[in-house]
C-alpha atoms as a PDB file:
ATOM      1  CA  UNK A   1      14.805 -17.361   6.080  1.00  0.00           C
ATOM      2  CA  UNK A   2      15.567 -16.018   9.498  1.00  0.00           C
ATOM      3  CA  UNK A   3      15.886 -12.870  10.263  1.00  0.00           C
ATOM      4  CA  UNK A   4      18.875 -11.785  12.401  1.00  0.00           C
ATOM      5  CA  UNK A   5      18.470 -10.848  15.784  1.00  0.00           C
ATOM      6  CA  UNK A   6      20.179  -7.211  16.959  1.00  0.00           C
ATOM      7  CA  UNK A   7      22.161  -6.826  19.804  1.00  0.00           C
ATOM      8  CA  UNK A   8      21.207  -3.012  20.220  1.00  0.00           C
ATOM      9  CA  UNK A   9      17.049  -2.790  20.190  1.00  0.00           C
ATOM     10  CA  UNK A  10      15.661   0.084  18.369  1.00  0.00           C
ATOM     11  CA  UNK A  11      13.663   2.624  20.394  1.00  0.00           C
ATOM     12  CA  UNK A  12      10.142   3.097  18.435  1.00  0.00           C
ATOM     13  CA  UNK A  13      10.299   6.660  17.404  1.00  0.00           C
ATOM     14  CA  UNK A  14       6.658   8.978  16.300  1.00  0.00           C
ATOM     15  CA  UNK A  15       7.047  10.110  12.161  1.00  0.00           C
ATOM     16  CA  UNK A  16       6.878  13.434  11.185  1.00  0.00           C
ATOM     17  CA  UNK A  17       3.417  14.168  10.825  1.00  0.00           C
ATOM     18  CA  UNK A  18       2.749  10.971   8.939  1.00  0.00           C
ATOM     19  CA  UNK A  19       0.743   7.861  10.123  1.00  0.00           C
ATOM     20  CA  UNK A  20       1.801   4.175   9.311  1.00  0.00           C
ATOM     21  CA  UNK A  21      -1.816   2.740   8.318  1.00  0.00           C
ATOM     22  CA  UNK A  22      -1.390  -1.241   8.486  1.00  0.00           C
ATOM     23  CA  UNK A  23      -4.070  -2.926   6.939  1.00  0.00           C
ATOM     24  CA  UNK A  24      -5.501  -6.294   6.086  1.00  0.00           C
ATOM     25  CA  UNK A  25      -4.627  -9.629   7.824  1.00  0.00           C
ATOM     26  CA  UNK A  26      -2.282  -9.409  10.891  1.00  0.00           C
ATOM     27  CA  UNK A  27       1.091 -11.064  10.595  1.00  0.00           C
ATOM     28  CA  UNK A  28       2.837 -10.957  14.245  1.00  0.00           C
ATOM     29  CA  UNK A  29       6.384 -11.013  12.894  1.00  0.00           C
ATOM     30  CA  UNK A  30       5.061  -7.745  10.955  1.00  0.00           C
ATOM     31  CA  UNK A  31       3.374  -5.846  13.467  1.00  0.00           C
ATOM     32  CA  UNK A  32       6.093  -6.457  16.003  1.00  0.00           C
ATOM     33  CA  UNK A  33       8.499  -4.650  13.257  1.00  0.00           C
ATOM     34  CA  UNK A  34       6.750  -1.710  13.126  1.00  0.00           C
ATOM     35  CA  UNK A  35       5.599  -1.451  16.748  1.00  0.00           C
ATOM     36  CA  UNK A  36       9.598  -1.783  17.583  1.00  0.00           C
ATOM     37  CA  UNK A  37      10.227   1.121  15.047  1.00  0.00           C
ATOM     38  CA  UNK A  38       7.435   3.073  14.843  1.00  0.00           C
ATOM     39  CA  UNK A  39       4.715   1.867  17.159  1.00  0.00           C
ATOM     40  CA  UNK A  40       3.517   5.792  18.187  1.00  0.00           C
ATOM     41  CA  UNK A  41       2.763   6.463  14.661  1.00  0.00           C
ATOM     42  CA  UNK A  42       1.011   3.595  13.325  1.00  0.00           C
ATOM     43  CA  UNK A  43      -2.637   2.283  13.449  1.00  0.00           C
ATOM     44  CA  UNK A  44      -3.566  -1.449  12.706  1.00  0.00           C
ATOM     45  CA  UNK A  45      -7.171  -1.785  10.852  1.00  0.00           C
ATOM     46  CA  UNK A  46      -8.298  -5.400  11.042  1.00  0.00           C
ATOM     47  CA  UNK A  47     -11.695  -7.365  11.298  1.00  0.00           C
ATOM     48  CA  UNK A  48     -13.864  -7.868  13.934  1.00  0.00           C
ATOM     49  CA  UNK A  49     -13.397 -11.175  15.197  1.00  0.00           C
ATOM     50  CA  UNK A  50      -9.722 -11.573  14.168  1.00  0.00           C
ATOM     51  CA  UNK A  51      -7.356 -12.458  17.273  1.00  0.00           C
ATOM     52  CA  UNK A  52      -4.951  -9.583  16.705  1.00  0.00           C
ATOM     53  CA  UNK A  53      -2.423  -8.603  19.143  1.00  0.00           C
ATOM     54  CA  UNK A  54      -1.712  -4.858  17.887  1.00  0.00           C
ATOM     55  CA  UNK A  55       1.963  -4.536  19.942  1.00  0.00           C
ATOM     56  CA  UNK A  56       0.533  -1.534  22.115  1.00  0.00           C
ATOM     57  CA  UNK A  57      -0.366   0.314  18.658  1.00  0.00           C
ATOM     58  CA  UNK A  58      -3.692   1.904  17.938  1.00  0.00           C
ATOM     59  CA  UNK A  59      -6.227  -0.522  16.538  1.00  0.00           C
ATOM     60  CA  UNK A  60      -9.260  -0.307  14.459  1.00  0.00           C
ATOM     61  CA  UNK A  61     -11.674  -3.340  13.740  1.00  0.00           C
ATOM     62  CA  UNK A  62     -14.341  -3.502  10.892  1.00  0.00           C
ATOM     63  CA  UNK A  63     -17.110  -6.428  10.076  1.00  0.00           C
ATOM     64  CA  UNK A  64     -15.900  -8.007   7.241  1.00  0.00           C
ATOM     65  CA  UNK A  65     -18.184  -7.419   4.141  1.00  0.00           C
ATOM     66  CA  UNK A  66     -19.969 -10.106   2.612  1.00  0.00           C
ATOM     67  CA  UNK A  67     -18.950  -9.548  -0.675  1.00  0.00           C
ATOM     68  CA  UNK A  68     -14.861  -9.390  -1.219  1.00  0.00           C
ATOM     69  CA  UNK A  69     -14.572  -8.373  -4.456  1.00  0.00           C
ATOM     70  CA  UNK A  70     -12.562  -9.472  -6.766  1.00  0.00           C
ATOM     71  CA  UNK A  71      -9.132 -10.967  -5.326  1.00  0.00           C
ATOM     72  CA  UNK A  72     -10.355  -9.834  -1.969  1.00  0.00           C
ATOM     73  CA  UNK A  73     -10.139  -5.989  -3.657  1.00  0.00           C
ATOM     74  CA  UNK A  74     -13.325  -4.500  -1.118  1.00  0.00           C
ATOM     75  CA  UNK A  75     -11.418  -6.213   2.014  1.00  0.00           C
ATOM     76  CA  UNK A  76      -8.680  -3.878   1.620  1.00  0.00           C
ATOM     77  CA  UNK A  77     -11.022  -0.982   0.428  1.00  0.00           C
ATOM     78  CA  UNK A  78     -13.387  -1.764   3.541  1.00  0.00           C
ATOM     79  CA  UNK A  79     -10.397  -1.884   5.794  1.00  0.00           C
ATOM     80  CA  UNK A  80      -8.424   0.989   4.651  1.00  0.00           C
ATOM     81  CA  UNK A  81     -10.924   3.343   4.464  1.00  0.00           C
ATOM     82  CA  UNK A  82     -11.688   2.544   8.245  1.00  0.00           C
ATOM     83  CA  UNK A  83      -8.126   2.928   8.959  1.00  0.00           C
ATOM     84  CA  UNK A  84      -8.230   6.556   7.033  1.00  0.00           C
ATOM     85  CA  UNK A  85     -10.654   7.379   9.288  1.00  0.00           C
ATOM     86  CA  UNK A  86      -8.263   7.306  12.683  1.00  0.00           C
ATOM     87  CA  UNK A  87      -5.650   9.364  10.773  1.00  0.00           C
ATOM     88  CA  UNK A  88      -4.901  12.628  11.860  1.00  0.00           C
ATOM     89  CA  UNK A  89      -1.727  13.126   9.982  1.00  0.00           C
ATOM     90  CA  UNK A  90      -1.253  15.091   6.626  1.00  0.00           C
ATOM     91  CA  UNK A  91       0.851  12.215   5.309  1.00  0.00           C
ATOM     92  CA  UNK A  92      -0.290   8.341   5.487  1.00  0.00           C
ATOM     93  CA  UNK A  93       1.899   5.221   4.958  1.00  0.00           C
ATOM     94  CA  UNK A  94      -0.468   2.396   3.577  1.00  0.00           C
ATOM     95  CA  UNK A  95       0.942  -0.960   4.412  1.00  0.00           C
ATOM     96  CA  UNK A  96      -0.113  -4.924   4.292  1.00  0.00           C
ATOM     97  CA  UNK A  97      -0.482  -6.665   7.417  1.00  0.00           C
ATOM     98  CA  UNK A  98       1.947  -9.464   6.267  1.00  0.00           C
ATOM     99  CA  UNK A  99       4.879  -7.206   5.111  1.00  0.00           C
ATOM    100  CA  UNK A 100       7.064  -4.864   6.674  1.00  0.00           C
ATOM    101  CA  UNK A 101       9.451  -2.213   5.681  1.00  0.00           C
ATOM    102  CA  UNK A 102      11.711  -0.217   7.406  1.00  0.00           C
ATOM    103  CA  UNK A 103      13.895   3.373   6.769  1.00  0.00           C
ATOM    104  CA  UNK A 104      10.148   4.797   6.293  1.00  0.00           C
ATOM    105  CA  UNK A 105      11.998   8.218   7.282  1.00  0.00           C
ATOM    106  CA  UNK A 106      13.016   7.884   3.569  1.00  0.00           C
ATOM    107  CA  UNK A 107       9.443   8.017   2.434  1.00  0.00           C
ATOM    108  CA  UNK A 108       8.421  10.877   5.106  1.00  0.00           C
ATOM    109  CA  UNK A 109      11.585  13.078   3.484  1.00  0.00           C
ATOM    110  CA  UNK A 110      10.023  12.472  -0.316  1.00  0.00           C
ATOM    111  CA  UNK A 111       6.454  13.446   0.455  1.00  0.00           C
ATOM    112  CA  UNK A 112       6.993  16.577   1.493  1.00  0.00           C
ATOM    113  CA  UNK A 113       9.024  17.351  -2.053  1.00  0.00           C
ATOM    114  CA  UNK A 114       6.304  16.200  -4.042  1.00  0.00           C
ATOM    115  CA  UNK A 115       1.968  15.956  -5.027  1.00  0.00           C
ATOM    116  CA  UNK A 116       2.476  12.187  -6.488  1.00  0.00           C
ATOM    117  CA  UNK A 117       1.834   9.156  -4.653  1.00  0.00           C
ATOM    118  CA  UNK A 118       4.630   6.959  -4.123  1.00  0.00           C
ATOM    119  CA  UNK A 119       4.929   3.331  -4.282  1.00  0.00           C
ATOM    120  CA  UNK A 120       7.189   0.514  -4.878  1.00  0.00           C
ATOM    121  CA  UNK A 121       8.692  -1.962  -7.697  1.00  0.00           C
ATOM    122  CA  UNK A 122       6.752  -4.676  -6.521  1.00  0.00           C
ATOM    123  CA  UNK A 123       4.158  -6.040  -9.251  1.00  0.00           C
ATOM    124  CA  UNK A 124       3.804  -2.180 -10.606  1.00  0.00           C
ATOM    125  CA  UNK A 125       3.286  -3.386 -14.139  1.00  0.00           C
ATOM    126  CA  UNK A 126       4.001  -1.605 -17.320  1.00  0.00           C
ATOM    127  CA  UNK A 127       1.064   0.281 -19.061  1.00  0.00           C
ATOM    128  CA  UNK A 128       0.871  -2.392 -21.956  1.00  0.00           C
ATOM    129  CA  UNK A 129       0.242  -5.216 -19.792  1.00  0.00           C
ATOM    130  CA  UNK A 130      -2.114  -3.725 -16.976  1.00  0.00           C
ATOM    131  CA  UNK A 131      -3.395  -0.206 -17.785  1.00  0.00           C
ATOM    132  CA  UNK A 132      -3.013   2.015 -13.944  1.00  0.00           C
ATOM    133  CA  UNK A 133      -1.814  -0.652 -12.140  1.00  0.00           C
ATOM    134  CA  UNK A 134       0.497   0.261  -9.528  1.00  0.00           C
ATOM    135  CA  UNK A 135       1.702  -1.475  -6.460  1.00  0.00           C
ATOM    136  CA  UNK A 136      -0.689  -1.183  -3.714  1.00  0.00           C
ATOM    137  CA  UNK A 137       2.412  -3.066  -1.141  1.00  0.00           C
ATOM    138  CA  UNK A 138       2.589   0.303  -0.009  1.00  0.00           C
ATOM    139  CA  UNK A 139       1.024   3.436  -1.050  1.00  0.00           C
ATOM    140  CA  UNK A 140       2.423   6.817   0.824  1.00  0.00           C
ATOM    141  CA  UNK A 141       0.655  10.139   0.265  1.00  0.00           C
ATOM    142  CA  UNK A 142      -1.587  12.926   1.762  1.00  0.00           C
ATOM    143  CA  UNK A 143      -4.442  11.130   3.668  1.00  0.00           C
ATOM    144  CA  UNK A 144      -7.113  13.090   1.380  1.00  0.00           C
ATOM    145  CA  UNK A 145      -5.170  11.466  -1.817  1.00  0.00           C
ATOM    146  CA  UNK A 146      -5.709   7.823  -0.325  1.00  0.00           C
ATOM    147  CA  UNK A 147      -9.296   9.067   0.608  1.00  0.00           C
ATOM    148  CA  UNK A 148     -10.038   9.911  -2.876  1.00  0.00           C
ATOM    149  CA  UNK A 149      -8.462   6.848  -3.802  1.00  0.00           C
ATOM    150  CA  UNK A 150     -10.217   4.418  -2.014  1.00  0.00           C
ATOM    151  CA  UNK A 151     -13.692   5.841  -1.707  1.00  0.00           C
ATOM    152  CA  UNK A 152     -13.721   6.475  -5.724  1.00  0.00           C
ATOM    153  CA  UNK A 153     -12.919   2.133  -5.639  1.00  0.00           C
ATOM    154  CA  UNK A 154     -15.543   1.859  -2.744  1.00  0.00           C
ATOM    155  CA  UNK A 155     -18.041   3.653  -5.082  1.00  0.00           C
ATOM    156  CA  UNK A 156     -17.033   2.466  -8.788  1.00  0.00           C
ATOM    157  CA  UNK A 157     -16.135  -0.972  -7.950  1.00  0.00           C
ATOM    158  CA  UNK A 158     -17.189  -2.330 -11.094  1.00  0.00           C
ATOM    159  CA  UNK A 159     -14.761   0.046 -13.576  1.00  0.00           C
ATOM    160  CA  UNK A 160     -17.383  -0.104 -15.933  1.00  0.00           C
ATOM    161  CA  UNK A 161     -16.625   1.295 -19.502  1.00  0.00           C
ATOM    162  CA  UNK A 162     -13.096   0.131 -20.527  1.00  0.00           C
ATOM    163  CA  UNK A 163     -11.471  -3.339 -20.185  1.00  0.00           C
ATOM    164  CA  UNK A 164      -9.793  -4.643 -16.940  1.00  0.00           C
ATOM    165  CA  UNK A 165      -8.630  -8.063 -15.556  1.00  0.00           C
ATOM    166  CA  UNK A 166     -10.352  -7.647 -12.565  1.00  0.00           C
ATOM    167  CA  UNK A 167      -7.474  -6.382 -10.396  1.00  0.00           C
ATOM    168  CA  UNK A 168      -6.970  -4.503  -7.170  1.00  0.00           C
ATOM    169  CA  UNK A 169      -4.514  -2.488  -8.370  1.00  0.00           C
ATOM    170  CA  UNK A 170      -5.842  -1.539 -11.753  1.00  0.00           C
ATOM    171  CA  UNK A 171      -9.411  -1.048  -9.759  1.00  0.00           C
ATOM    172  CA  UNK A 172      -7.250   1.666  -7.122  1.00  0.00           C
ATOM    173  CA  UNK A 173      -4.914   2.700  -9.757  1.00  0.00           C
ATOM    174  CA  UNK A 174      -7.846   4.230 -12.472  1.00  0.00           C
ATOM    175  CA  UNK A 175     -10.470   5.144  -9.552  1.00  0.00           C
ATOM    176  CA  UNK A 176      -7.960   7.317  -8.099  1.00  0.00           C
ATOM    177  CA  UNK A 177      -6.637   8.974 -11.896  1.00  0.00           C
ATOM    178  CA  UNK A 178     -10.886   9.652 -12.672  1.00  0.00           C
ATOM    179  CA  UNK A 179     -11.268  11.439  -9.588  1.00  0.00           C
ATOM    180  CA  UNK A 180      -7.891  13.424  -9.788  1.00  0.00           C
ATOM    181  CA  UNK A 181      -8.452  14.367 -13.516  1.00  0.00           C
ATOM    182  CA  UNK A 182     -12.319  14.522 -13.415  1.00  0.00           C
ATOM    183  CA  UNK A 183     -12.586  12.176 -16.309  1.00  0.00           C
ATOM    184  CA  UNK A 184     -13.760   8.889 -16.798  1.00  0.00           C
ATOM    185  CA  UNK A 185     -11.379   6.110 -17.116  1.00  0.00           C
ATOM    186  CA  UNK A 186     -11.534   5.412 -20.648  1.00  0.00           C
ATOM    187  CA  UNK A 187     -10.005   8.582 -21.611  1.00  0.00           C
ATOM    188  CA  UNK A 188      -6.941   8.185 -19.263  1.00  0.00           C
ATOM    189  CA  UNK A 189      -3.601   7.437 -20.428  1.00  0.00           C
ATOM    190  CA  UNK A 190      -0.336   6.534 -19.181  1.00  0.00           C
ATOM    191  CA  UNK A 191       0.815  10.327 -18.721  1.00  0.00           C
ATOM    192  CA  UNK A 192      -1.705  10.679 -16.212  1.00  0.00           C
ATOM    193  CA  UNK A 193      -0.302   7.489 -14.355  1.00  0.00           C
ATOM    194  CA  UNK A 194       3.305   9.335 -15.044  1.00  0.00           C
ATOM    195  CA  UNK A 195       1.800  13.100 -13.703  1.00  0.00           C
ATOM    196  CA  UNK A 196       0.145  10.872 -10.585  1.00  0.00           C
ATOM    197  CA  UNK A 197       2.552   8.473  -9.713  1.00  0.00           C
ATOM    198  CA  UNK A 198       5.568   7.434  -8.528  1.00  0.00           C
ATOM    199  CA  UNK A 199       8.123   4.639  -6.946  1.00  0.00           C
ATOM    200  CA  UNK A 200      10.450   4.690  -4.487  1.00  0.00           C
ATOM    201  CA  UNK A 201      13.845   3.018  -4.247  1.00  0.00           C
ATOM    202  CA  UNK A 202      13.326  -0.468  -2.449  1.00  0.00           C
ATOM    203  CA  UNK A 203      16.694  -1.369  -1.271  1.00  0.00           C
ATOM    204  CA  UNK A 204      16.376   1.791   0.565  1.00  0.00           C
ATOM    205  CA  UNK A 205      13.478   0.023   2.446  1.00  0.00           C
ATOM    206  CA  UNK A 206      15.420  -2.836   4.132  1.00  0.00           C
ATOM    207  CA  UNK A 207      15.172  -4.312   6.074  1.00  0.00           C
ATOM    208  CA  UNK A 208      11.512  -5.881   4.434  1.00  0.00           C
ATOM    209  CA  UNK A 209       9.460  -8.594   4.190  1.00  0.00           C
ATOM    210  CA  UNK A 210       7.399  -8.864   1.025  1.00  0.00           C
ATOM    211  CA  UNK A 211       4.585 -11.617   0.711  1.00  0.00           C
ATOM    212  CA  UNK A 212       3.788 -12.947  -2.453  1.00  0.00           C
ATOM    213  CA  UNK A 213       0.289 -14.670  -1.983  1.00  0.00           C
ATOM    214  CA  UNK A 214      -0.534 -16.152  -4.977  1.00  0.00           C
ATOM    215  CA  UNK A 215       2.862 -18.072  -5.293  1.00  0.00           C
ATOM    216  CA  UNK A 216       3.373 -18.729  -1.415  1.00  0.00           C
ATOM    217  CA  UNK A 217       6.628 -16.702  -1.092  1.00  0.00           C
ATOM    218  CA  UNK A 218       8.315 -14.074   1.150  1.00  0.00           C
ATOM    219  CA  UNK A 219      10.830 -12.469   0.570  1.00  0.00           C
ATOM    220  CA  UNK A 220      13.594 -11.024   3.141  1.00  0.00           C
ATOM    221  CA  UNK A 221      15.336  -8.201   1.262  1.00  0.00           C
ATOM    222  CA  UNK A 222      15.481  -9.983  -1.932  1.00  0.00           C
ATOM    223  CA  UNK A 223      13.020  -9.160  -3.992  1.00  0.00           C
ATOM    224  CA  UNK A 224      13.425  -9.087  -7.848  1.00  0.00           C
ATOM    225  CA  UNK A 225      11.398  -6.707 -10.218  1.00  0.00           C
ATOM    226  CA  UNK A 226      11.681  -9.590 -12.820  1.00  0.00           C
ATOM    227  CA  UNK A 227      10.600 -12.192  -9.837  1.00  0.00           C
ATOM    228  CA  UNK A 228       7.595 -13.387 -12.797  1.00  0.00           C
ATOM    229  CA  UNK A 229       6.990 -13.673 -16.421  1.00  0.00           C
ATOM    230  CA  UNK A 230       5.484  -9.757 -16.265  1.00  0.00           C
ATOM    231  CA  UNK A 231       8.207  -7.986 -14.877  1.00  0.00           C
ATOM    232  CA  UNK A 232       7.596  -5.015 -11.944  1.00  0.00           C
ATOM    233  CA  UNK A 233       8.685  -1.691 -13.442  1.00  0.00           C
ATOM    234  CA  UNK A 234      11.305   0.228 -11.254  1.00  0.00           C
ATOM    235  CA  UNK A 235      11.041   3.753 -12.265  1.00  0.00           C
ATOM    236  CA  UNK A 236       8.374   5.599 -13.946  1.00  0.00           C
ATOM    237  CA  UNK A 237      10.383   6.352 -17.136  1.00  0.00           C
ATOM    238  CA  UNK A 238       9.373   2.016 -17.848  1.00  0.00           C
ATOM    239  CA  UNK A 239       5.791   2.511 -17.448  1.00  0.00           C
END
């Protein structure tokens, strides 16, 4: 699908004390969108060696790790902790390199009414299915939540001591409730995902692009919760 072209360019404008973090493999048609929008407030963290054309936005490169993790989960650990690193903001946006969302005043406007980190409907999945797994398409909060978050995954990659399917999101979603509540993730529950967490509204996110690896789709604001046999949960009161 095409996207339409505008008559009236938009004039990047700087967030609110908040930085757009884009992370993880560069997609041109994404970084353009947010340098057009919000190019003063965002910071691209990619991989040394990578031809990446950051759009006149602040860029930070990394050596790749050897070892990925599972479903590349220490690439984006790896890279977004570099990225952290450049912020100077309170608030942080965490993005994907190969989506893009816009009306990310919206998400500015609810961090500053709340402690929870806010995410998205896309592949949050409901407690019974994947224990603390929340969307990591985008994950908005103070940058020392996302520090905690990603340097308790840097250090306890393994989850060791309750069962997991060996996913990202489960990985970020448990590391980040164990160092919040000070206990270890077998004795979490889904209250603590409720106390932690939240999701924002997505059609108030278009226009987006949302990339669905393992199937080889992207979507152009039409993505459906219910898009796979394990449906993405929309508010918190589903989890």
């Amino acid at each position: 699908m095409c996207q339409e072209v505008s008559d009236n360019p938009i004039s990047p404008v700087a967030l609110e004390n908040t930085t757009v973090l884009i992370q993880g493999r560069a997609n041109p048609e994404c970084l353009d969108h947010y340098a057009s929008r919000y190019g003063p407030s965002c910071i691209v963290s990619t991989w040394e060696g990578d031809e990446v054309d950051p759009m006149g936005m602040k860029m930070v490169r990394s050596i790749k790790p050897k070892d990925f993790g599972p479903q590349n989960s220490h690439l984006q650990i790896v890279s977004t902790l570099a990225g952290l690193r450049e912020c100077s903001t309170e608030f942080v946006i965490k993005v994907r390199g190969d989506e893009y969302f816009s009306n990310l005043e919206y998400i500015v406007d609810e961090l500053k009414n709340t402690s929870k980190l806010l995410t998205l409907p896309i592949f949050f999945r409901p407690h019974n299915v994947f224990p603390f797994h929340p969307s990591d398409h985008l994950i908005a909060g103070r940058k020392g939540q996302l520090l905690m978050m990603y340097r308790n995954a840097l250090k306890n990659r393994d989850l060791k001591g309750w069962p997991w399917r060996r996913l990202p999101e489960q990985l970020l979603g448990a590391s980040y409730l164990e160092a919040a509540e000070g206990i270890k993730a077998r004795r979490l529950t889904k209250e603590h995902m409720r106390a932690h967490f939240d999701i924002l509204e997505l059609d108030r996110m278009k226009d987006y692009r949302v990339s669905w690896n393992g199937k080889g789709m992207v979507f152009y604001n039409n993505f459906e919760p219910k898009v796979d046999g394990k449906p993405s949960i929309v508010n918190m009161k589903e989890l």
